[in-house]
Protein backbone atom coordinates (compact mmCIF):
# COMPACT_ATOMS: atom_id res chain seq x y z
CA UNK A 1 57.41 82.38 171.85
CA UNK A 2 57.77 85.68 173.64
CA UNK A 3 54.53 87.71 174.42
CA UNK A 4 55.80 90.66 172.11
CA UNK A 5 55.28 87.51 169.16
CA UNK A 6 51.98 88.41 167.36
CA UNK A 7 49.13 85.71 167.74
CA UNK A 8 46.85 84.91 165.16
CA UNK A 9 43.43 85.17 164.30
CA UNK A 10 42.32 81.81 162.96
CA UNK A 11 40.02 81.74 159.97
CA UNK A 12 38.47 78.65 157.67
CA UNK A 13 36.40 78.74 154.05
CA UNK A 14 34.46 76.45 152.38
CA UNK A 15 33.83 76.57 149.04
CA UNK A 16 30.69 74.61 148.38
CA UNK A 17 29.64 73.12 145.47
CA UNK A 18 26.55 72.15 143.49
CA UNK A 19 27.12 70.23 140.07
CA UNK A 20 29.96 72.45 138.65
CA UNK A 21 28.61 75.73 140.62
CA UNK A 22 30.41 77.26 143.53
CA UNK A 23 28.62 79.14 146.10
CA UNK A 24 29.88 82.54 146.20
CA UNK A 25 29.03 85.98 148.90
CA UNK A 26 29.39 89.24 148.06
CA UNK A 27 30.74 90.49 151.41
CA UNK A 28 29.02 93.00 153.35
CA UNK A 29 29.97 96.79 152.83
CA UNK A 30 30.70 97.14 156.87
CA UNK A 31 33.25 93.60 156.53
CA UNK A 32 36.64 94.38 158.20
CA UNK A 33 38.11 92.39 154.90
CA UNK A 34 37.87 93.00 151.29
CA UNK A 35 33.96 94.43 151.71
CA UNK A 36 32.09 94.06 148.85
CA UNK A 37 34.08 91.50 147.44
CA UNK A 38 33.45 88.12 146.00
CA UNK A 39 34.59 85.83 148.77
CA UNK A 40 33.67 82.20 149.79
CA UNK A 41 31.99 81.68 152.98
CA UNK A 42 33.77 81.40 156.30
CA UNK A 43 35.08 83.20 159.19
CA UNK A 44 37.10 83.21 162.58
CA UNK A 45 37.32 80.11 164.54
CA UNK A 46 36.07 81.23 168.19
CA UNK A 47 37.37 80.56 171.14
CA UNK A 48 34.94 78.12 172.78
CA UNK A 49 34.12 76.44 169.49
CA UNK A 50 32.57 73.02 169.37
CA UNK A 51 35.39 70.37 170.84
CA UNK A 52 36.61 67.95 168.53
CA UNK A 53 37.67 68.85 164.72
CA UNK A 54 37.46 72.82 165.36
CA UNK A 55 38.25 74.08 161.70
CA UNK A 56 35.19 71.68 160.73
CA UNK A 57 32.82 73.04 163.17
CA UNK A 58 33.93 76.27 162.71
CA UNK A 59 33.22 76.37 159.06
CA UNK A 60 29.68 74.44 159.76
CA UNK A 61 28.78 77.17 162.71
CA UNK A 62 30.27 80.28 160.12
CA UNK A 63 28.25 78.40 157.10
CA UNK A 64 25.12 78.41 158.90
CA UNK A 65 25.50 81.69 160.56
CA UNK A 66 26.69 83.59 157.12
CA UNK A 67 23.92 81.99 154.43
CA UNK A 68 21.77 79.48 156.58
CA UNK A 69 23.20 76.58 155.16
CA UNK A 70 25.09 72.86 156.08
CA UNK A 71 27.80 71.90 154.34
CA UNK A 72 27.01 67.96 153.20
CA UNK A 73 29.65 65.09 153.65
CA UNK A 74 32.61 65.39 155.35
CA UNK A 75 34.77 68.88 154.16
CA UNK A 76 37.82 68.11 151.76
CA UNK A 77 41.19 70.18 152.81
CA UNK A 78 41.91 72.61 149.52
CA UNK A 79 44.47 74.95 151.31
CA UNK A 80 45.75 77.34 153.57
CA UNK A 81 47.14 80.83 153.54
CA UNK A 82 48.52 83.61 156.07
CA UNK A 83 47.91 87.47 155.71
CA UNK A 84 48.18 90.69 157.34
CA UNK A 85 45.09 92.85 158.11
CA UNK A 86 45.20 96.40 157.33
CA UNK A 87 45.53 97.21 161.27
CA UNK A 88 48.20 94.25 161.14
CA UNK A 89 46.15 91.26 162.66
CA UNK A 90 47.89 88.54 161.82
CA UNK A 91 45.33 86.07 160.00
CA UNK A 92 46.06 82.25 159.05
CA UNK A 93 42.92 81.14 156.70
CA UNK A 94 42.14 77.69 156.26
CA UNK A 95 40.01 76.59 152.99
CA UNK A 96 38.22 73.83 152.66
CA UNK A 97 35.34 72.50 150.27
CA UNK A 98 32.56 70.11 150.40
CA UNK A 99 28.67 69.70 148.58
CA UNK A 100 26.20 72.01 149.02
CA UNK A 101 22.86 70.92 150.10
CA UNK A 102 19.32 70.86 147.83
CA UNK A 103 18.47 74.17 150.41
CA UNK A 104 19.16 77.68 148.68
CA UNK A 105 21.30 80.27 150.94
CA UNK A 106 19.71 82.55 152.93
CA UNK A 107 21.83 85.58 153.50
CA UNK A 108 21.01 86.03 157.58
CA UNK A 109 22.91 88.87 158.13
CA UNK A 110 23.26 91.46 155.21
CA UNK A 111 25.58 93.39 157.05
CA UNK A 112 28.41 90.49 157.09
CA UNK A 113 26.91 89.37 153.54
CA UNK A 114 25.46 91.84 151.03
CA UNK A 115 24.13 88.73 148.26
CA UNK A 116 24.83 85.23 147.06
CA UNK A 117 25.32 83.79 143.79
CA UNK A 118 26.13 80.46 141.96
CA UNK A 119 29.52 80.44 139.62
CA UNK A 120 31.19 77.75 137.40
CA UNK A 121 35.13 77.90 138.27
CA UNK A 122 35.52 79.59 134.63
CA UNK A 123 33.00 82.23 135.43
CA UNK A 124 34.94 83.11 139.25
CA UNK A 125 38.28 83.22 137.23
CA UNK A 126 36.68 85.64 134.62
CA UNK A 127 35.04 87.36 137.42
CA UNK A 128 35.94 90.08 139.58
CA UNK A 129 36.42 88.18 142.67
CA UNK A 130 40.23 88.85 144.31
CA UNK A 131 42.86 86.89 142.86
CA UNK A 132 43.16 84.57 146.02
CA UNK A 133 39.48 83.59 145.96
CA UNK A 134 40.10 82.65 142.06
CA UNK A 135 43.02 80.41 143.37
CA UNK A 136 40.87 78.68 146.25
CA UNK A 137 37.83 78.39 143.98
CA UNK A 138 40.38 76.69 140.99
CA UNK A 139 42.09 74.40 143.31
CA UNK A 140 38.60 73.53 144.93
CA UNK A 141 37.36 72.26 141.84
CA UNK A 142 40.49 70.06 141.15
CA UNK A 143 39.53 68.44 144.20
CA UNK A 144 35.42 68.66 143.55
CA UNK A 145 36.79 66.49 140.08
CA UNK A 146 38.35 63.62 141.92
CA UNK A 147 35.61 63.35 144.49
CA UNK A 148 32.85 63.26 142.21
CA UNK A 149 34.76 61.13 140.04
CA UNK A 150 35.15 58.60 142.36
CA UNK A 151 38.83 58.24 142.04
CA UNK A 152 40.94 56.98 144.43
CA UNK A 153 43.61 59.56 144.38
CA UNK A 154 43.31 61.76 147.54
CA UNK A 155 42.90 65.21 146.98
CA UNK A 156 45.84 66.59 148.27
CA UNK A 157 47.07 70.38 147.85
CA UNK A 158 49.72 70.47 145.18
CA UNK A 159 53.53 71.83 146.80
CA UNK A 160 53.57 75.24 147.41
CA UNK A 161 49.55 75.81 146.99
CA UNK A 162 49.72 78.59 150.16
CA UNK A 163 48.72 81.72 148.93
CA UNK A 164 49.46 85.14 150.09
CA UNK A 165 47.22 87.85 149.98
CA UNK A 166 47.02 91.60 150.50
């Protein structure tokens, strides 16, 4: 890799769930990224994040720090996805999903999140939440079903389930 290559900014999601809900933000009106959309919680992995599994802390420490919540069990692996910034950052985002705590969010900083809200996976598909947040939220609830079900399939990503986004 030559220094002209462009790095990447690394970024994770969780989609958390309650029953058949999914916890959605409406992002903040100042966000660098699709403000005052319908996104899942997350953001950039920082560079002297918690050793060990860093996507995992990173989405625990961006969980906490975006709607004052934990993330409960261990976080399931829905997908992944690279996109260009409108300045051309170079972003690879990481989804994941796991349960919600009995807690309600807390939005902590209404400048990064402008409100939360609690959607079936039919009502973010009818919604007006960006296409790839409808794909990450659909895909997370295949997975949610085999957890909760107790099967013993593992949720894997289906081939080709990285999705590009403007």
């Amino acid at each position: 890799m030559s220094t002209a290559d462009p790095l990447h900014i690394c970024n994770v999601e969780v989609a958390l769930w309650r029953g058949e809900r999914w916890l959605l933000i409406r992002r903040g009106g100042g966000e660098r990224h699709s403000a005052g959309q319908l996104a899942l919680v997350g953001g950039k992995v920082e560079h002297d994040e918690a050793p060990g599994a860093v996507l995992e802390n990173a989405l625990r420490r961006e969980t906490a720090e975006e709607v004052g919540l934990e993330p409960g069990g261990t976080p399931h692996y829905v997908t992944s996805a690279h996109f260009t910034l409108a300045d051309g950052t170079s972003v690879v985002n990481v989804v994941f999903c796991a349960p919600a705590p009995d807690t309600e969010p807390v939005v902590q900083d209404e400048c990064e999140v402008a409100g939360t809200t609690w959607l079936t996976a039919a009502e973010v598909a009818a919604s007006d939440a960006p296409e790839w947040t409808k794909q990450y939220v659909a895909e997370a609830e295949r997975i949610r079903r085999l957890v909760t079900s107790g099967s013993r399939e593992a949720p894997v990503a289906p081939e080709g389930a990285v999705h590009a986004r403007a």
